[in-house]
C-alpha atoms as a PDB file:
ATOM      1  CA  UNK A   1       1.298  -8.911  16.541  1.00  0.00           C
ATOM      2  CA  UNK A   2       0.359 -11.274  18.963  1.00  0.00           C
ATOM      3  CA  UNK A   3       3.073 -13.606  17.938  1.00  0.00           C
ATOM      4  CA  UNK A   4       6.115 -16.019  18.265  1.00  0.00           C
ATOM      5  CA  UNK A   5       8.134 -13.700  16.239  1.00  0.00           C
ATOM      6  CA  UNK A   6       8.246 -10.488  18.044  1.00  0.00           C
ATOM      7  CA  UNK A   7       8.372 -12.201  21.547  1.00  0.00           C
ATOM      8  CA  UNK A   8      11.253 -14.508  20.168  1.00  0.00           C
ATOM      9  CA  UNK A   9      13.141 -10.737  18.894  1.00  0.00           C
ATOM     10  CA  UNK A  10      12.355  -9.340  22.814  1.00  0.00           C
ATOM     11  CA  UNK A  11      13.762 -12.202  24.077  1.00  0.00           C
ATOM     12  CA  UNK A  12      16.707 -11.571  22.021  1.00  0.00           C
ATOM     13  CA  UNK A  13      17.673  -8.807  22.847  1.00  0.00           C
ATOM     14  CA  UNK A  14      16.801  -9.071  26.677  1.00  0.00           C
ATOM     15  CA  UNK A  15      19.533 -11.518  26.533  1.00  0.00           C
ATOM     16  CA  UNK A  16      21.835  -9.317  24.781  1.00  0.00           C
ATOM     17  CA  UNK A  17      21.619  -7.008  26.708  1.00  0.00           C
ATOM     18  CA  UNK A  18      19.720  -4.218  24.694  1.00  0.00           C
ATOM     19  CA  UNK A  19      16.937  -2.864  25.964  1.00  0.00           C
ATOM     20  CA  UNK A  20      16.352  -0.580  22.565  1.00  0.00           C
ATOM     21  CA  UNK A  21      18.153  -0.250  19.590  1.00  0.00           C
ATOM     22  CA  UNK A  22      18.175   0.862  15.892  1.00  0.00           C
ATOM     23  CA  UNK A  23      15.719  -1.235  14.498  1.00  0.00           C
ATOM     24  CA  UNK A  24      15.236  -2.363  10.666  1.00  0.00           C
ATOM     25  CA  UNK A  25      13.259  -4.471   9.235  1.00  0.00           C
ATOM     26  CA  UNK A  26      11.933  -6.080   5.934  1.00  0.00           C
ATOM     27  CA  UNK A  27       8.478  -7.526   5.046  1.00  0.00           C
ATOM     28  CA  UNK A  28       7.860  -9.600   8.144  1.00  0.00           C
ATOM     29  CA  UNK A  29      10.855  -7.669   9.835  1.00  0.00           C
ATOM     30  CA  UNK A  30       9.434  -4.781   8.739  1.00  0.00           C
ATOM     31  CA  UNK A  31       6.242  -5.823  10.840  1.00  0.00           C
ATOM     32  CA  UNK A  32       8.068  -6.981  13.824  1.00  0.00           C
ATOM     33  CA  UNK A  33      10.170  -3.963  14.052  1.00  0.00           C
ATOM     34  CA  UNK A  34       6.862  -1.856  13.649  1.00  0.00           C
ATOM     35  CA  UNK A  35       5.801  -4.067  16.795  1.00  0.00           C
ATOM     36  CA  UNK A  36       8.687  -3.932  19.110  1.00  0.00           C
ATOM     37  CA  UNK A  37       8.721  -0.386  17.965  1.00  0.00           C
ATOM     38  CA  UNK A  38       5.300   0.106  19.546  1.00  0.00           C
ATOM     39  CA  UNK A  39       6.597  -1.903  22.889  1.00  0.00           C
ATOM     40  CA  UNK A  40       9.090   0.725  23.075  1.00  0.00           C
ATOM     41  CA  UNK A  41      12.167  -1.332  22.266  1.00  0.00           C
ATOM     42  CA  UNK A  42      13.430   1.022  18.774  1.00  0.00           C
ATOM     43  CA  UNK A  43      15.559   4.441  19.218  1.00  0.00           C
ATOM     44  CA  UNK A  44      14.640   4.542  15.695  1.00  0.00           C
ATOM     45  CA  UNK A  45      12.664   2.468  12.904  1.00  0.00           C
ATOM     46  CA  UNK A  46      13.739   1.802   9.560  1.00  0.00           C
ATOM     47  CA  UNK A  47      10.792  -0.205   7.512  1.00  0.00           C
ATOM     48  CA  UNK A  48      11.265  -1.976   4.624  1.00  0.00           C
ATOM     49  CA  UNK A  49       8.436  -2.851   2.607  1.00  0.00           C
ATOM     50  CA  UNK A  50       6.793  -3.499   5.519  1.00  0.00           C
ATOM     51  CA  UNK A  51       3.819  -6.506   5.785  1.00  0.00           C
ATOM     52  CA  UNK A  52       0.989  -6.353   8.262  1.00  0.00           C
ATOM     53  CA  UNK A  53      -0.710  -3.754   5.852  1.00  0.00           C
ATOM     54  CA  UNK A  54      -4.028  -4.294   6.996  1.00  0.00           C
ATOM     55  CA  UNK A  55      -6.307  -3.934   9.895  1.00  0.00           C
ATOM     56  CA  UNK A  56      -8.877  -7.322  10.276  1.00  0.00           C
ATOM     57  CA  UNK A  57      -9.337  -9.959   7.892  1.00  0.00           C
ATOM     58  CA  UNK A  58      -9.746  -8.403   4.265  1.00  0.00           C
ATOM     59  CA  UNK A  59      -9.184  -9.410   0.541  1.00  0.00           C
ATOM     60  CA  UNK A  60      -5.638  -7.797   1.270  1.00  0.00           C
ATOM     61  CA  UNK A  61      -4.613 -10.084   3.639  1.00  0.00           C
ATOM     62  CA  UNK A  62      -6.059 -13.091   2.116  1.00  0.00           C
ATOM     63  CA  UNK A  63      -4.341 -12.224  -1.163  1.00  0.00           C
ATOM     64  CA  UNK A  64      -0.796 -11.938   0.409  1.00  0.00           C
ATOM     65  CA  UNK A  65      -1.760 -15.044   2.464  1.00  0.00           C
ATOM     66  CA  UNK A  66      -2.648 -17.087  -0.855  1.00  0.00           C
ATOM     67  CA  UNK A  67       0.805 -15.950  -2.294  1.00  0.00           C
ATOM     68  CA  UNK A  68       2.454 -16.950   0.635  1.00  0.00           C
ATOM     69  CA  UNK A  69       1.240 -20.729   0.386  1.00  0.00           C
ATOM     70  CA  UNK A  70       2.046 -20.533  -3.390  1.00  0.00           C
ATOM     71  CA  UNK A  71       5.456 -20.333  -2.547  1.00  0.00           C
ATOM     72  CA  UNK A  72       4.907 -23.629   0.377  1.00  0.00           C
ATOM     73  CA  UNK A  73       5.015 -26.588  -2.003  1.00  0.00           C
ATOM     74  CA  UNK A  74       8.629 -25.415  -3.603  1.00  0.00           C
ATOM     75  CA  UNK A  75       9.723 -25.339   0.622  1.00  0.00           C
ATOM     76  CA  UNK A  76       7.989 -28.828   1.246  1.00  0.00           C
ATOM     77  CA  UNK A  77       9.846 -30.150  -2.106  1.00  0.00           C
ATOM     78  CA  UNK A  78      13.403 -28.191  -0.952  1.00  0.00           C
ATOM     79  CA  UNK A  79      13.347 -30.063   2.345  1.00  0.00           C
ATOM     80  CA  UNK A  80      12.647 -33.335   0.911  1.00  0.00           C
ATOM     81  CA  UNK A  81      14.862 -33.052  -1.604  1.00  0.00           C
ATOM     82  CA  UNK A  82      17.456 -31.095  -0.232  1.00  0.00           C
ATOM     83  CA  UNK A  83      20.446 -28.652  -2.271  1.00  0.00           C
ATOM     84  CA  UNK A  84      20.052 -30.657  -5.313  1.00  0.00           C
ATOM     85  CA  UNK A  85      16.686 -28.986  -5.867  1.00  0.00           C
ATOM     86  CA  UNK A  86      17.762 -25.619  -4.423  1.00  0.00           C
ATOM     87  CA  UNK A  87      20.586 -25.219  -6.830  1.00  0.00           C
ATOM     88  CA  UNK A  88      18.358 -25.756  -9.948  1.00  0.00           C
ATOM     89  CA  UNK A  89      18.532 -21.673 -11.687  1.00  0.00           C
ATOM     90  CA  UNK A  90      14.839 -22.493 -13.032  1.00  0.00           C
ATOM     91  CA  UNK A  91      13.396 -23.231  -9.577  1.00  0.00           C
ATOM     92  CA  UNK A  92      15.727 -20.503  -8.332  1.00  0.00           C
ATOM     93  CA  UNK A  93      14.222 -18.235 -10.584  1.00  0.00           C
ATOM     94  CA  UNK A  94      10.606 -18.937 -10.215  1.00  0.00           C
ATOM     95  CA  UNK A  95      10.752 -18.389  -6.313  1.00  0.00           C
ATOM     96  CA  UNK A  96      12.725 -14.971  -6.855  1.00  0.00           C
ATOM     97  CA  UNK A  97      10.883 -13.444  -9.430  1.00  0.00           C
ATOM     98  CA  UNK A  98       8.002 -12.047  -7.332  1.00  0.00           C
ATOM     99  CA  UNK A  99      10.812 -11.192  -4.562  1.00  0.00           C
ATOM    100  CA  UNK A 100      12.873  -9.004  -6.949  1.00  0.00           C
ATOM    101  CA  UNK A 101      13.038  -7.139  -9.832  1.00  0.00           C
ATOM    102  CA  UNK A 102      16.328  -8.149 -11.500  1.00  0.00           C
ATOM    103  CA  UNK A 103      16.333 -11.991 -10.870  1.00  0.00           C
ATOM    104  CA  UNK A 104      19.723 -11.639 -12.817  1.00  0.00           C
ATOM    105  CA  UNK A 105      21.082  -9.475 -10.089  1.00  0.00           C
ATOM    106  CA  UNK A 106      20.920 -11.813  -7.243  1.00  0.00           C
ATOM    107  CA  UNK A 107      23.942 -13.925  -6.933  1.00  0.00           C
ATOM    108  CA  UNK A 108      23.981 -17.524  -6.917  1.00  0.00           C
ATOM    109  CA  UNK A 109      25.105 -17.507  -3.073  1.00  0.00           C
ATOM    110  CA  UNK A 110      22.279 -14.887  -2.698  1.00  0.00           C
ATOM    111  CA  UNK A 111      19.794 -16.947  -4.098  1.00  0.00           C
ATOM    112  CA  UNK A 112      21.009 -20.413  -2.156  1.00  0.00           C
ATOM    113  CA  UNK A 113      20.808 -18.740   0.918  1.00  0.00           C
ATOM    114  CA  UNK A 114      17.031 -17.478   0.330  1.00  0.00           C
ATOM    115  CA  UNK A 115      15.832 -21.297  -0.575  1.00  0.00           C
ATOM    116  CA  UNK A 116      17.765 -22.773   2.206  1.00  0.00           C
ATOM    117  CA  UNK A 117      15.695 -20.080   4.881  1.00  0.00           C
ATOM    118  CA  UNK A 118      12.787 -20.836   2.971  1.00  0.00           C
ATOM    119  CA  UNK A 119      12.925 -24.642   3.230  1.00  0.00           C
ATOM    120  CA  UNK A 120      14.258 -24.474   6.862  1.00  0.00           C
ATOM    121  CA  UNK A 121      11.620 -22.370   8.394  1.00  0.00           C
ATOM    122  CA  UNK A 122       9.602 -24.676  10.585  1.00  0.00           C
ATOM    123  CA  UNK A 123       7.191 -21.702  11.215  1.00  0.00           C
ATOM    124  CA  UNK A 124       6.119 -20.893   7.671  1.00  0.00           C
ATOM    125  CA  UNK A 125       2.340 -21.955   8.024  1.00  0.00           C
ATOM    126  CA  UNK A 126       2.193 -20.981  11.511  1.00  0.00           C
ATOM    127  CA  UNK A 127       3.048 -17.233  11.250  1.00  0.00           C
ATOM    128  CA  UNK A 128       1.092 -17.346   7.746  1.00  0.00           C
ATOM    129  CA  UNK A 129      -1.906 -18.319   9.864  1.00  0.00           C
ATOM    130  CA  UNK A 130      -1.283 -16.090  12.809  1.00  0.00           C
ATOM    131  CA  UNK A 131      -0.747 -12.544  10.549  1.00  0.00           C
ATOM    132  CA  UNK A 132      -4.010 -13.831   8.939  1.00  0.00           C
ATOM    133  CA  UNK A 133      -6.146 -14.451  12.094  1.00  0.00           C
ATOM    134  CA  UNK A 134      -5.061 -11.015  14.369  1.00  0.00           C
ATOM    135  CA  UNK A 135      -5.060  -9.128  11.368  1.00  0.00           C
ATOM    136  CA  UNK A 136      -2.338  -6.288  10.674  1.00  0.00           C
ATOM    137  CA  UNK A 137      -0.012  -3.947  12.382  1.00  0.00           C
ATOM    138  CA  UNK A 138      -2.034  -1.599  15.294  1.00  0.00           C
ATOM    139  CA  UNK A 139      -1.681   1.870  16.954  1.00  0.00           C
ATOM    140  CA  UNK A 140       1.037   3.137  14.450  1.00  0.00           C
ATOM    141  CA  UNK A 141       0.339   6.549  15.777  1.00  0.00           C
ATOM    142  CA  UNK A 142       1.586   5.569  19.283  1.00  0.00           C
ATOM    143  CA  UNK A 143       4.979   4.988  18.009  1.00  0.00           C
ATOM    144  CA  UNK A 144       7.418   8.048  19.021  1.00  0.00           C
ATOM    145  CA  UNK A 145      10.937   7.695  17.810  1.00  0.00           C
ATOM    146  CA  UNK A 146      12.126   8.032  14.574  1.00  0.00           C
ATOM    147  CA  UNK A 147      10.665   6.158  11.249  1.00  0.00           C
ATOM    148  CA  UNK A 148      11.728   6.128   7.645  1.00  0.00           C
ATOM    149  CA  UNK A 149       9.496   4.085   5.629  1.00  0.00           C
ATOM    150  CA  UNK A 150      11.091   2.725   2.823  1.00  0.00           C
ATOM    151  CA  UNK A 151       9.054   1.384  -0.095  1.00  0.00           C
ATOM    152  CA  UNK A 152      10.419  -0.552  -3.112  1.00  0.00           C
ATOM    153  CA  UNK A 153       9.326   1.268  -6.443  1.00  0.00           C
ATOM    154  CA  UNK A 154       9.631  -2.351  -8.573  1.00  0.00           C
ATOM    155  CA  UNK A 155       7.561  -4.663  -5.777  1.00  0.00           C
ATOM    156  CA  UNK A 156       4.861  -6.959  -7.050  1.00  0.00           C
ATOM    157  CA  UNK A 157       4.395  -8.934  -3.966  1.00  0.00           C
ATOM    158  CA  UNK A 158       3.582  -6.182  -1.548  1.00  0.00           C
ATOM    159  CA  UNK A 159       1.927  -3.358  -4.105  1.00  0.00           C
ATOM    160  CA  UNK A 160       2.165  -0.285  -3.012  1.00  0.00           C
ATOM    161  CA  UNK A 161      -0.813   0.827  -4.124  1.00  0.00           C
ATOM    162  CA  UNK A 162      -2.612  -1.762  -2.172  1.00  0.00           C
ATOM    163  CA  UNK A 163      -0.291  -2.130   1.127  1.00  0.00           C
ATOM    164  CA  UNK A 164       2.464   0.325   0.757  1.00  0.00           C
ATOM    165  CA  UNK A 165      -0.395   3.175   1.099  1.00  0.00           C
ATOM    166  CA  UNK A 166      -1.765   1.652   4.343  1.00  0.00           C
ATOM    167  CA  UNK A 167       1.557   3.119   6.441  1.00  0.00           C
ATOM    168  CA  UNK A 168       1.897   5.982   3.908  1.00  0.00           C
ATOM    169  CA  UNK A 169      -1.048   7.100   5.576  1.00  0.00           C
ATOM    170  CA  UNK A 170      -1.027   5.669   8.904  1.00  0.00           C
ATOM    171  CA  UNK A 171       2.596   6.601  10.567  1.00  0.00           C
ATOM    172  CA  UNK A 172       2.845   9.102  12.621  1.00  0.00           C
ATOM    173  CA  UNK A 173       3.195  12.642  11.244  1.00  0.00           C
ATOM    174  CA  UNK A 174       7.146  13.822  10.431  1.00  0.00           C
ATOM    175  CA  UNK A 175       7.327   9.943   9.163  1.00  0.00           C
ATOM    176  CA  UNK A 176      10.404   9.909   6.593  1.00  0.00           C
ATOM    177  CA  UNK A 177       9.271   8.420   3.435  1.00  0.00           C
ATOM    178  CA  UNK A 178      11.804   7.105   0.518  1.00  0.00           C
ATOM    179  CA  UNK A 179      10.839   5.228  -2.874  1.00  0.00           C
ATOM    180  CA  UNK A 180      14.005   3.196  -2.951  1.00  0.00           C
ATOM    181  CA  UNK A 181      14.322   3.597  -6.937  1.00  0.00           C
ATOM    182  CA  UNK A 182      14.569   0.172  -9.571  1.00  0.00           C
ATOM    183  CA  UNK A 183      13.992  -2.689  -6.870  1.00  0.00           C
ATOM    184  CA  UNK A 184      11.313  -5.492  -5.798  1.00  0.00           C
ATOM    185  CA  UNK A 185      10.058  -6.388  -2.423  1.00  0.00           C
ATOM    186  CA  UNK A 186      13.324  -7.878  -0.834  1.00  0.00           C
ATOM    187  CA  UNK A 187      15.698  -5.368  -1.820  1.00  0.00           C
ATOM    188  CA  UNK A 188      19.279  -6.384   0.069  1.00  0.00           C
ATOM    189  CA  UNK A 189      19.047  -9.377  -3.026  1.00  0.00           C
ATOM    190  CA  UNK A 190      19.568  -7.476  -5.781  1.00  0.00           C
ATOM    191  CA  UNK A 191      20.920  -4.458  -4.560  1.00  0.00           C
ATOM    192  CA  UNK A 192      22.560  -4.891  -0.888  1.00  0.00           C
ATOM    193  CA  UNK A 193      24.368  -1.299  -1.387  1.00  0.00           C
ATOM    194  CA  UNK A 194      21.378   0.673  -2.031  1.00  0.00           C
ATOM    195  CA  UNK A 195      19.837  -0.726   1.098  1.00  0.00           C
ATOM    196  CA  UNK A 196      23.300  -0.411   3.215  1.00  0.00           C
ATOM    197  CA  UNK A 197      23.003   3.336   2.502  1.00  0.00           C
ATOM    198  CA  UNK A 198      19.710   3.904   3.344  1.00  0.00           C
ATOM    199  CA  UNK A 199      20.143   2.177   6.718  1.00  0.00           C
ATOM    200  CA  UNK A 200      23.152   3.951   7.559  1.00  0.00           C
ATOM    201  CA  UNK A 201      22.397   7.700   6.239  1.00  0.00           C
ATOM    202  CA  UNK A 202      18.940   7.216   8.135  1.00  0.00           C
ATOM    203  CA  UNK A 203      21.001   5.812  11.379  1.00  0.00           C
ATOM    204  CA  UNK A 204      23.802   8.538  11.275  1.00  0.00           C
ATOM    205  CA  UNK A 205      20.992  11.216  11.322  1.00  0.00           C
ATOM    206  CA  UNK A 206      19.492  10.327  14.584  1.00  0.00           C
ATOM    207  CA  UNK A 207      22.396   8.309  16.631  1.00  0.00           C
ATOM    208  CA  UNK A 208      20.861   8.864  19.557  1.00  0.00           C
ATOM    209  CA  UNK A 209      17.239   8.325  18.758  1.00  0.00           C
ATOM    210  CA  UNK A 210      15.997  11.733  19.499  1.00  0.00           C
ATOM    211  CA  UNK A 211      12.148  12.178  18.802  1.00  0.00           C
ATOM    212  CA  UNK A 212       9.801  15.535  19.082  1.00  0.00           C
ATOM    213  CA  UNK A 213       7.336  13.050  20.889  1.00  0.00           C
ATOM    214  CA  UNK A 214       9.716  12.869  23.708  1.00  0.00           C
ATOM    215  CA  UNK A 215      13.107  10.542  24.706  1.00  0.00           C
ATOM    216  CA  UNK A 216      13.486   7.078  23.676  1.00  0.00           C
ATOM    217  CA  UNK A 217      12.776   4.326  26.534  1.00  0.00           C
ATOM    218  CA  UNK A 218      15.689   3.805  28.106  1.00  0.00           C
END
């Protein structure tokens, strides 16, 4: 991912300090952890519903792209309008119901913070644009630390029949794979301790990072 995004996470952690760590990531974290991964930044990968599904330009990419802007007038409208349009259950509702399963499980504090970061994000079109013209994730094979990939059984806006299958097949061999049961495509909404556990029953079984491809960059 030639991108703003995973230079912007380097950076972060140059400045911290951390020259790899545990990574985890969801949808376009997922990506970006898949990336930095690759760099040799990750001990270990957890992916989460991972985007970037897709090699070049295809109809995958241009569907998720297409649901992506579907969501772009209710940001436009959030930031002109501000918390009084955030707050409103219905519009709450509509944005959420592709992101989870149980709409009725995400608190209201849940759901306020996932409007405010979607009105806020001053990069929405640009990263839209820029998964859309380099096409997908690359050279998954070359990735030699530990990887769980964790799909969500209940998602609608990353199907895994369509993009779940892409890393299903094109992780490295010994991959971990988990169907994390009853939940949509951003799964710390609706059920934060299901997610929680994954991470850290995944992280407590490889502390160090270990891999049969060899050590982790140090």
């Amino acid at each position: 991912m030639p991108s703003s995004p995973v230079h912007a996470v380097e950076r972060a952690m140059d400045e911290a300090g951390f020259a790899t760590a545990h990574l985890v990531g969801n949808s376009l974290g997922g990506w970006v952890a898949l990336e930095l991964a690759r760099r040799g930044r990750a001990r270990s990968l957890l992916a989460l519903a991972p985007a970037g599904g897709w090699r070049h330009i295809s109809v995958a990419s241009i569907a998720i792209g297409l649901r992506f802007l579907a969501y772009f007038p209710f940001a436009v409208a959030g930031n002109l309008l501000g918390e009084r349009v955030l707050g409103v259950r219905p519009i709450q509702r509509q944005v959420l119901r592709r992101l989870v399963h149980d709409v009725d499980a995400v608190p209201p504090a849940g759901a306020m913070d996932l409007m405010r970061a979607t009105t806020h994000c001053a990069a929405y079109l640009r990263v839209l644009l820029m998964g859309l013209r380099y096409g997908g994730v690359k050279n998954l094979a070359g990735i030699r630390v530990p990887i769980m990939l964790a799909l969500c059984e209940r998602d609608v806006f990353l199907p895994i029949a369509r993009y779940g299958v892409f890393y299903q097949r094109g992780l490295p061999a010994g991959t971990e794979q988990r169907m994390l049961p009853g939940v949509g495509h951003v799964p710390a909404l609706e059920n934060p301790e299901l997610v929680a556990a994954t991470i850290a029953e995944f992280v407590a079984r490889h502390p160090g990072g270990s891999s049969p491809g060899g050590d982790c960059p140090a």
